[in-house]
C-alpha atoms as a PDB file:
ATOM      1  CA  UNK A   1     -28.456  14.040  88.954  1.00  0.00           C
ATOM      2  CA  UNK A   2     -28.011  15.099  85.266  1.00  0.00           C
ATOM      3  CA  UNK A   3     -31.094  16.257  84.862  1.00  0.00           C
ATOM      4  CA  UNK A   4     -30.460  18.787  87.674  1.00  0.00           C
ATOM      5  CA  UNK A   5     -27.123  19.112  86.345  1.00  0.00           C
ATOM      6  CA  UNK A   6     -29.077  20.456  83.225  1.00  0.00           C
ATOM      7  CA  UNK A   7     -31.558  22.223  84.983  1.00  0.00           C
ATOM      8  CA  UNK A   8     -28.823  24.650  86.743  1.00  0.00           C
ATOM      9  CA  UNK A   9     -27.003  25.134  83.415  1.00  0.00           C
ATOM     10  CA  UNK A  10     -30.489  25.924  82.085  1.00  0.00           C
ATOM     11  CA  UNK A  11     -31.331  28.544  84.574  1.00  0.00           C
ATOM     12  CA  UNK A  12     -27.050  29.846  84.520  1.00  0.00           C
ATOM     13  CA  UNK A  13     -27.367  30.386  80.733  1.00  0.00           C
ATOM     14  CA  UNK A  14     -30.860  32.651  80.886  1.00  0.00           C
ATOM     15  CA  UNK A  15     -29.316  34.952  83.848  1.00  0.00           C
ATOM     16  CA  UNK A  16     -29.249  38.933  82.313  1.00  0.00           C
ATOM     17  CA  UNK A  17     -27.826  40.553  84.990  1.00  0.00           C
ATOM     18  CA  UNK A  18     -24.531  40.066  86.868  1.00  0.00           C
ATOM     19  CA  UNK A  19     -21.566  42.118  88.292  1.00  0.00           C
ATOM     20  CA  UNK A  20     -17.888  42.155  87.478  1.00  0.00           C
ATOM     21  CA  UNK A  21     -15.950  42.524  90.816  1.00  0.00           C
ATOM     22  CA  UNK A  22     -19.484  43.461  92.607  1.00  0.00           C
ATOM     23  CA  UNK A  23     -19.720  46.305  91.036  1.00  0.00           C
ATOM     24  CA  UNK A  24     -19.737  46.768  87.519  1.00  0.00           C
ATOM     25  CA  UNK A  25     -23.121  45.785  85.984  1.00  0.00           C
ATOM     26  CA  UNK A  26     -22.987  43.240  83.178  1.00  0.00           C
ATOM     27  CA  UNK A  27     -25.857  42.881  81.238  1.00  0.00           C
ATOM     28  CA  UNK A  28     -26.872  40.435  78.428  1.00  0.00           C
ATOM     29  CA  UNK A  29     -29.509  41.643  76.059  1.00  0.00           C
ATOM     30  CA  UNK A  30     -29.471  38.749  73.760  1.00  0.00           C
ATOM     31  CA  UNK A  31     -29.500  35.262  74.578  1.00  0.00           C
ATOM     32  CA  UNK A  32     -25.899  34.167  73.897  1.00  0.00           C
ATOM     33  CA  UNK A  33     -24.833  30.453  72.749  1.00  0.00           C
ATOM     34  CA  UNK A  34     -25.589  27.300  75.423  1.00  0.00           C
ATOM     35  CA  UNK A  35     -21.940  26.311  75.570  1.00  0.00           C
ATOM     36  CA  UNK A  36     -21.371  30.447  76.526  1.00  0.00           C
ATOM     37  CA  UNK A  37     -20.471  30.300  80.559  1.00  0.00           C
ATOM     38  CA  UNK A  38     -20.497  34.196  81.450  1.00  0.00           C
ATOM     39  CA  UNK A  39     -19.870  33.402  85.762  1.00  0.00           C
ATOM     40  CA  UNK A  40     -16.684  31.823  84.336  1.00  0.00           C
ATOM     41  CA  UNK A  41     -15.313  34.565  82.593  1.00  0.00           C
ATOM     42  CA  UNK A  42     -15.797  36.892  85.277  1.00  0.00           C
ATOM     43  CA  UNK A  43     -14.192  34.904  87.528  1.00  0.00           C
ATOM     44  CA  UNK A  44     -11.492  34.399  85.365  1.00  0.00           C
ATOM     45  CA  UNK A  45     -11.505  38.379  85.002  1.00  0.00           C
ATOM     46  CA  UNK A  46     -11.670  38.767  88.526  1.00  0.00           C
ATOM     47  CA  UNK A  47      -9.022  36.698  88.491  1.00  0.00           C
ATOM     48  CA  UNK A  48      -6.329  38.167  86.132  1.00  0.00           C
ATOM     49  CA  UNK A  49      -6.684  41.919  86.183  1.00  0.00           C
ATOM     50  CA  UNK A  50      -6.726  44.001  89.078  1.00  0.00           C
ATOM     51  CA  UNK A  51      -9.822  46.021  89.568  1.00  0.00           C
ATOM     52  CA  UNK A  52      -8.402  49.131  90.211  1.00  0.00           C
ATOM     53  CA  UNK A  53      -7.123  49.438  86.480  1.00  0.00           C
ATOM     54  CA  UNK A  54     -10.623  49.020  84.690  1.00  0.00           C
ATOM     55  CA  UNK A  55     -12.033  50.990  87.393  1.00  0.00           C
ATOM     56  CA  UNK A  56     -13.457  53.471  84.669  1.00  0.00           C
ATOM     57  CA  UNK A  57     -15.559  51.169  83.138  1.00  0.00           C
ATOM     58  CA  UNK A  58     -19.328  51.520  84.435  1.00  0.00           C
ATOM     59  CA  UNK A  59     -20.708  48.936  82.553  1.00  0.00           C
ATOM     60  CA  UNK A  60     -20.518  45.851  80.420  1.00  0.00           C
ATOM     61  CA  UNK A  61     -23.235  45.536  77.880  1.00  0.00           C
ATOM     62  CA  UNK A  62     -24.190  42.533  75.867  1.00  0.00           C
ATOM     63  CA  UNK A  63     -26.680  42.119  73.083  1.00  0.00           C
ATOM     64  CA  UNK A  64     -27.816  42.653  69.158  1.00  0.00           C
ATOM     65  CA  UNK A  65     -26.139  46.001  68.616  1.00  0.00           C
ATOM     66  CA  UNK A  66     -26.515  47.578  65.017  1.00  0.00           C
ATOM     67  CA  UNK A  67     -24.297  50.093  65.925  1.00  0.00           C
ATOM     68  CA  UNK A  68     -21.390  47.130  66.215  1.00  0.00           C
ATOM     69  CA  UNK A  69     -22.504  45.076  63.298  1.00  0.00           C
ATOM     70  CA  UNK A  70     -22.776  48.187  60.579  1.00  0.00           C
ATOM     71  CA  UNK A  71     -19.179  48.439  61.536  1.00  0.00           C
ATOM     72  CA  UNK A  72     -18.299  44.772  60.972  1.00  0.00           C
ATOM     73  CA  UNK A  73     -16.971  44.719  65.248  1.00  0.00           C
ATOM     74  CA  UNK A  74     -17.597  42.240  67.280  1.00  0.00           C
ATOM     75  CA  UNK A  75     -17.120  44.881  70.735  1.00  0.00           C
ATOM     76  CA  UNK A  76     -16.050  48.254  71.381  1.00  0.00           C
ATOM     77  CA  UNK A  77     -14.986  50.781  74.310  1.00  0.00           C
ATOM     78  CA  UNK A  78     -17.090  53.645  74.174  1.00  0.00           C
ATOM     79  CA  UNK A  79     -14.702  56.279  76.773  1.00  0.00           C
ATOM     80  CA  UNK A  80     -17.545  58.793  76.610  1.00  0.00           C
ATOM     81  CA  UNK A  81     -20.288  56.469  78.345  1.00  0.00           C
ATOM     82  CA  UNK A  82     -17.488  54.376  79.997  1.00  0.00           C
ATOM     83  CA  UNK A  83     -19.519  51.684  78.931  1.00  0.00           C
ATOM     84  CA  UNK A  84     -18.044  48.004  76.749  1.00  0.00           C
ATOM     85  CA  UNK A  85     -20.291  47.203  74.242  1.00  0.00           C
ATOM     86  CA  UNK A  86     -20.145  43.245  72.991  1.00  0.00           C
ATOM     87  CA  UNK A  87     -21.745  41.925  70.069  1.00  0.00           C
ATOM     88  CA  UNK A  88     -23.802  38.956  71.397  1.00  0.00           C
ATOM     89  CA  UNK A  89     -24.212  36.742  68.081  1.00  0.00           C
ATOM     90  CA  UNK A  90     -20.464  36.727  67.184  1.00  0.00           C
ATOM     91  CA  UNK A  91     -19.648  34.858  70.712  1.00  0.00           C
ATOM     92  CA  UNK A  92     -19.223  30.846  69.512  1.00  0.00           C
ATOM     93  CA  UNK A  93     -17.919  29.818  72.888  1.00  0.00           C
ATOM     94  CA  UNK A  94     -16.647  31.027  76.200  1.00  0.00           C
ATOM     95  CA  UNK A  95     -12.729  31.914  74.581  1.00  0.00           C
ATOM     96  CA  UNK A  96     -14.787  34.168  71.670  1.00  0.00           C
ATOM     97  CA  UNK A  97     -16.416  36.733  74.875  1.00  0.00           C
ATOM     98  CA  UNK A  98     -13.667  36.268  77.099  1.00  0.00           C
ATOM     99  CA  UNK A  99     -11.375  37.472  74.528  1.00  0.00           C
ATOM    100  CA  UNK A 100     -13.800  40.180  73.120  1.00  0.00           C
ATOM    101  CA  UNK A 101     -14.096  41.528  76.686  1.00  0.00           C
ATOM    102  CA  UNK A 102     -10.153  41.018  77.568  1.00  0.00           C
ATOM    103  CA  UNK A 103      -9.250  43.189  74.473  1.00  0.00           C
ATOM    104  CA  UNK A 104     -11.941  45.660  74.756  1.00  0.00           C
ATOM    105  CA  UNK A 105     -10.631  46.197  78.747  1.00  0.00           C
ATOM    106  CA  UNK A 106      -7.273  47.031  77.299  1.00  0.00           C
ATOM    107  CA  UNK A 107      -8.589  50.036  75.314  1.00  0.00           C
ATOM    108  CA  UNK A 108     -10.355  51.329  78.890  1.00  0.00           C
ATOM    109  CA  UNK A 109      -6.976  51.280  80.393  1.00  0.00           C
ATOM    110  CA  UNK A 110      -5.601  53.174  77.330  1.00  0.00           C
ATOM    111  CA  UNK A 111      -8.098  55.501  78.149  1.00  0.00           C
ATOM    112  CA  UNK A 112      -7.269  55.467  81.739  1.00  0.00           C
ATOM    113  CA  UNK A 113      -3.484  55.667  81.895  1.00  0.00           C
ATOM    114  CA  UNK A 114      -2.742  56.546  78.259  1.00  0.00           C
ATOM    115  CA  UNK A 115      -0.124  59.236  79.596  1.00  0.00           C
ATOM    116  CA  UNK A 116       1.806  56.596  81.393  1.00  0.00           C
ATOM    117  CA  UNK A 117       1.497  54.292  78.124  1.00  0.00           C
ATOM    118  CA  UNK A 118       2.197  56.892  75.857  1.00  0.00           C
ATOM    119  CA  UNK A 119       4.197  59.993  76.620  1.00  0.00           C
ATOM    120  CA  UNK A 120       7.494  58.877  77.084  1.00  0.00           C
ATOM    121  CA  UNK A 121       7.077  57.841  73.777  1.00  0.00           C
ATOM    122  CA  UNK A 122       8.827  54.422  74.339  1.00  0.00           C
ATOM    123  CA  UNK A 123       5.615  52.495  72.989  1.00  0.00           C
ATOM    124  CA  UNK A 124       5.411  54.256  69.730  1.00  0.00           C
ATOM    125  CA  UNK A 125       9.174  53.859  68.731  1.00  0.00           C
ATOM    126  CA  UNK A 126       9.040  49.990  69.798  1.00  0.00           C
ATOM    127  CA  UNK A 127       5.541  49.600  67.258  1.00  0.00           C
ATOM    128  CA  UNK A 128       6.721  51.750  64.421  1.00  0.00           C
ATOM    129  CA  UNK A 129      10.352  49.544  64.557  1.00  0.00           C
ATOM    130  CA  UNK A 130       8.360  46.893  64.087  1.00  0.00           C
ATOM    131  CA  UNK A 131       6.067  48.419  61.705  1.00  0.00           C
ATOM    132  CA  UNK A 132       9.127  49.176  58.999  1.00  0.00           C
ATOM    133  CA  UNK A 133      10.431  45.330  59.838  1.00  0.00           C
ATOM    134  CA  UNK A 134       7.192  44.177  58.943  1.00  0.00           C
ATOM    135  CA  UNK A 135       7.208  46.448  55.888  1.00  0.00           C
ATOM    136  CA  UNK A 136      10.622  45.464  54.573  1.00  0.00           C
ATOM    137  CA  UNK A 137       9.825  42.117  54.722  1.00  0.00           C
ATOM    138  CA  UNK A 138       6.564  42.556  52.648  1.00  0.00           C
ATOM    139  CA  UNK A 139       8.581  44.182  50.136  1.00  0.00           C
ATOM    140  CA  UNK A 140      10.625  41.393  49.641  1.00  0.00           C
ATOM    141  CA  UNK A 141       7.622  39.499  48.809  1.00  0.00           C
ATOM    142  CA  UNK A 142       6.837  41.523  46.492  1.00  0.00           C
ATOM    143  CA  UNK A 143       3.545  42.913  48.203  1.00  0.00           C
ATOM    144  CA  UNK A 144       1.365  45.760  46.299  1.00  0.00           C
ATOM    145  CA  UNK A 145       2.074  48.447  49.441  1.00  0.00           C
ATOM    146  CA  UNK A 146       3.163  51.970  47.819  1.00  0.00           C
ATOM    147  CA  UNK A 147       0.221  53.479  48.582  1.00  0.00           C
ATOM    148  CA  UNK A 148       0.164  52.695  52.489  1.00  0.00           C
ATOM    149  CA  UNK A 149       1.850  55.117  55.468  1.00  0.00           C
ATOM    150  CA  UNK A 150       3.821  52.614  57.730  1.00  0.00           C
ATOM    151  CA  UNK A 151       4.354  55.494  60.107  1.00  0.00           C
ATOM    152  CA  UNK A 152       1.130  56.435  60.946  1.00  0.00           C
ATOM    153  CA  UNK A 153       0.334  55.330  64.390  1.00  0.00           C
ATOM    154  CA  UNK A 154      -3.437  55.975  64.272  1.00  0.00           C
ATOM    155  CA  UNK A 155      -5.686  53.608  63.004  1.00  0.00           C
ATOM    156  CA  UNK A 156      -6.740  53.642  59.084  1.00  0.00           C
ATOM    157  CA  UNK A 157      -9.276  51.619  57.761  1.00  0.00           C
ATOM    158  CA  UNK A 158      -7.221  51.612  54.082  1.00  0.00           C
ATOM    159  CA  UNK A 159      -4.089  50.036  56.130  1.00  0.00           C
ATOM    160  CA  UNK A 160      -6.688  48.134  57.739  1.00  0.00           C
ATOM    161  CA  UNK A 161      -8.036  46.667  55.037  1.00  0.00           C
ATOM    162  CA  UNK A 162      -4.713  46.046  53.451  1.00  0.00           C
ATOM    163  CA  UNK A 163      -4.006  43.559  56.081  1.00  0.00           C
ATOM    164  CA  UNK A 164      -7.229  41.894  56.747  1.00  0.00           C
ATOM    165  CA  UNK A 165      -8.266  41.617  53.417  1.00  0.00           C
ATOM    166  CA  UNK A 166      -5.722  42.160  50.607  1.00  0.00           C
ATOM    167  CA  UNK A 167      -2.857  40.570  52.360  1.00  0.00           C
ATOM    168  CA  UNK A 168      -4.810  38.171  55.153  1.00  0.00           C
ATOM    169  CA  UNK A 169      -3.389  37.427  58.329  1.00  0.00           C
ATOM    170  CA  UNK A 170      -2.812  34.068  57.373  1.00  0.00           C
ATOM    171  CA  UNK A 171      -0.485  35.192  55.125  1.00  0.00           C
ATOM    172  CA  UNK A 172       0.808  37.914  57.025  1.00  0.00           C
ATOM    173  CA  UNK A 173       1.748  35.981  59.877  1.00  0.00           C
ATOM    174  CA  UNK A 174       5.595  34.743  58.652  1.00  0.00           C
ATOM    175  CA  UNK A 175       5.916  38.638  58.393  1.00  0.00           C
ATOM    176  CA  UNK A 176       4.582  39.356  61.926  1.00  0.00           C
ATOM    177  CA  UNK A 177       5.822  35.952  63.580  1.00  0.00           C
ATOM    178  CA  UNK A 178       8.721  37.967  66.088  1.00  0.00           C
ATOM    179  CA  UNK A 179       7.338  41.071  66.006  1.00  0.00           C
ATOM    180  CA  UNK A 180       3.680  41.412  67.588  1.00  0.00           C
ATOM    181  CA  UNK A 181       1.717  39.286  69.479  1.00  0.00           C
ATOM    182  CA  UNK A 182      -0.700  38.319  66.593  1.00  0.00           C
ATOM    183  CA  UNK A 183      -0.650  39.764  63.172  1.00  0.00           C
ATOM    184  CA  UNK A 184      -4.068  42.402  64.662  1.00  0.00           C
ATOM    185  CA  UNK A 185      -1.084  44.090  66.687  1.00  0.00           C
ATOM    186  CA  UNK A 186       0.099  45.553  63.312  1.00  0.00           C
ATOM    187  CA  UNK A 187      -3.373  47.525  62.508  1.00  0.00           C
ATOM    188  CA  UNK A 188      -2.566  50.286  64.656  1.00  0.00           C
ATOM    189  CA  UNK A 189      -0.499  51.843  67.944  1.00  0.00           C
ATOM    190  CA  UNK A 190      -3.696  51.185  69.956  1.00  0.00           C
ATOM    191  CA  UNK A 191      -4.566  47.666  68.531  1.00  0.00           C
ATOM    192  CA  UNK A 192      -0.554  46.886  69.318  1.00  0.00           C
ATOM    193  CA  UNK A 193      -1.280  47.620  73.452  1.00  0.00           C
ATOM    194  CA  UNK A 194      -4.443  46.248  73.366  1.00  0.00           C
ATOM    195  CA  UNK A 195      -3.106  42.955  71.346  1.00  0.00           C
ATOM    196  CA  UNK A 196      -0.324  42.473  73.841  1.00  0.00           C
ATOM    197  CA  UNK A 197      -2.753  43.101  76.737  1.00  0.00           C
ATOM    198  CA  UNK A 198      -4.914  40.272  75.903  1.00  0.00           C
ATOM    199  CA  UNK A 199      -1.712  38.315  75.579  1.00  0.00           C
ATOM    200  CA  UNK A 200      -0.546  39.084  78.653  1.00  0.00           C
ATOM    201  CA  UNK A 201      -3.510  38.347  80.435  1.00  0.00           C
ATOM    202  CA  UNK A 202      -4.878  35.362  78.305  1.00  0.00           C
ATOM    203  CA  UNK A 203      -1.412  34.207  76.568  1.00  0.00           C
ATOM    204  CA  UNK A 204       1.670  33.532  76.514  1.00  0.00           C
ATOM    205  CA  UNK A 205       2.907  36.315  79.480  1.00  0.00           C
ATOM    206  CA  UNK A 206       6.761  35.600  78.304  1.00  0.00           C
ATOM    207  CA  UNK A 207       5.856  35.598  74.606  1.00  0.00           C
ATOM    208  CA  UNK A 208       5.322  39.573  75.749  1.00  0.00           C
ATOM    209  CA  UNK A 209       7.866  40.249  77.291  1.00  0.00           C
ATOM    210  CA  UNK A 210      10.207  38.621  74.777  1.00  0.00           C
ATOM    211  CA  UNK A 211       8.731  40.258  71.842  1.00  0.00           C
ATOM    212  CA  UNK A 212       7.654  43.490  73.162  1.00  0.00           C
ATOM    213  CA  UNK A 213       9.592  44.299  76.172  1.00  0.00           C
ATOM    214  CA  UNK A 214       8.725  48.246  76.285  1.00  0.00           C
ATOM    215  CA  UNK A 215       4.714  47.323  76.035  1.00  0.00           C
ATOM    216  CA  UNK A 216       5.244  44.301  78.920  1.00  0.00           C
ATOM    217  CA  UNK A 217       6.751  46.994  81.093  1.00  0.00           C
ATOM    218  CA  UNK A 218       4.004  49.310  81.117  1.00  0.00           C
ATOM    219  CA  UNK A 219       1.523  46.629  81.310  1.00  0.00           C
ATOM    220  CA  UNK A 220       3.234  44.752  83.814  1.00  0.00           C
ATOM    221  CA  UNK A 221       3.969  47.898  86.148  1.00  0.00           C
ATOM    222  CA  UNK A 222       0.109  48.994  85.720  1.00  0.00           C
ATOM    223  CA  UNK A 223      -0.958  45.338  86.784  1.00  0.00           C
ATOM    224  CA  UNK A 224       1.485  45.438  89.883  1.00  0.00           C
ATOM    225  CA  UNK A 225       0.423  48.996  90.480  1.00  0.00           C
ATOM    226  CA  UNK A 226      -3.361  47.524  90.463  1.00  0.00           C
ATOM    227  CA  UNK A 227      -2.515  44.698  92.945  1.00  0.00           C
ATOM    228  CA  UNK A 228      -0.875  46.648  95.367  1.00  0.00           C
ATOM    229  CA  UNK A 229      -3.824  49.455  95.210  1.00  0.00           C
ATOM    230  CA  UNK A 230      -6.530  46.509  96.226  1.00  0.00           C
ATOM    231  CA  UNK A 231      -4.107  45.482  99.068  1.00  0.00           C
END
């Protein structure tokens, strides 16, 4: 028995090809790690987000990409192609693609529905409040920050930086804790949706809609929106 056991884990792990919601062609390029179950995250994705708001994506692509690892990413959403690239060697476990895949799904929707997120403008004043919070309080630690634009929405790889590497998000946590979902919310108005996305989907769904009520109600009315479409 445990040797066929081992034998269809064997066979599950060295699969290529499968499809998301019988549709949407998921391909592995690169062997990924043995302890790496993709039929479980799909299910699981299958399970959590309604199809008809990733509709847009065509593909899922998993491998060896240069492209990702000059850029020091682990996975990103190209909009042109429609196509979800994932970085196959910096998956450790099942939670590492899941959550590369969750996250990278949240910046197709964006691309999707980024009127409905966007225009009314109620996402953008809830992240930059919480932007000047975050930067008051790093002022009154003292933190090096002059040179950085807390009001710029878009992403910059200086501000980036800042809080990745200078500060850390270890220790920019207490200063985040309240405010976003994780201290990656902070990097940018598009990291903030697609941060509480993969919250909402693979976290804490109240933690959302305590911290970030204007995000949760987009998100939530988009997921409802998706159900009812598939019904």
């Amino acid at each position: 028995m445990n040797k066929l056991f081992h034998r269809i884990v064997e066979d599950q792990n060295h699969q290529k090809n499968f499809l998301l919601f019988n549709k949407i062609p998921v391909d592995i390029h690169h062997d990924l790690e043995p302890v790496v179950d993709v039929k479980s995250i799909l299910n699981k994705i299958e399970n959590l987000i309604p199809r008809a708001i990733i509709s847009d994506i065509d593909s899922i692509q998993v491998g060896d990409f240069s492209f990702l690892s000059t850029r020091n990413i682990s996975a990103l959403y190209d909009d042109e192609k429609n196509t979800l690239y994932v970085s196959s060697i910096e998956q450790d476990d099942t939670v590492d693609l899941l959550d590369d895949l969750v996250h990278e799904m949240a910046h197709a929707v964006e691309n999707s529905f980024g009127d409905f997120i966007y225009k009314d403008g109620k996402v953008e004043r809830e992240f930059l409040v919480k932007r000047l919070a975050m930067e008051k309080s790093l002022r009154a630690y003292d933190y090096n920050i002059e040179d950085y634009d807390f009001m710029n929405t878009n992403y910059d790889s200086n501000f980036d930086s800042l809080l990745y590497k200078e500060i850390t998000y270890d220790a920019l946590r207490p200063h985040t804790e309240g405010l976003f979902c994780s201290p990656y919310g902070a990097t940018s108005l598009r990291e903030y949706f697609a941060n509480s996305f993969e919250e909402y989907y693979l976290g804490d769904y109240n933690y959302v809609a305590k911290v970030c009520p204007k995000i949760f109600d987009k998100i939530n009315k988009l997921h409802f929106a998706g159900e009812e479409h598939e019904n």
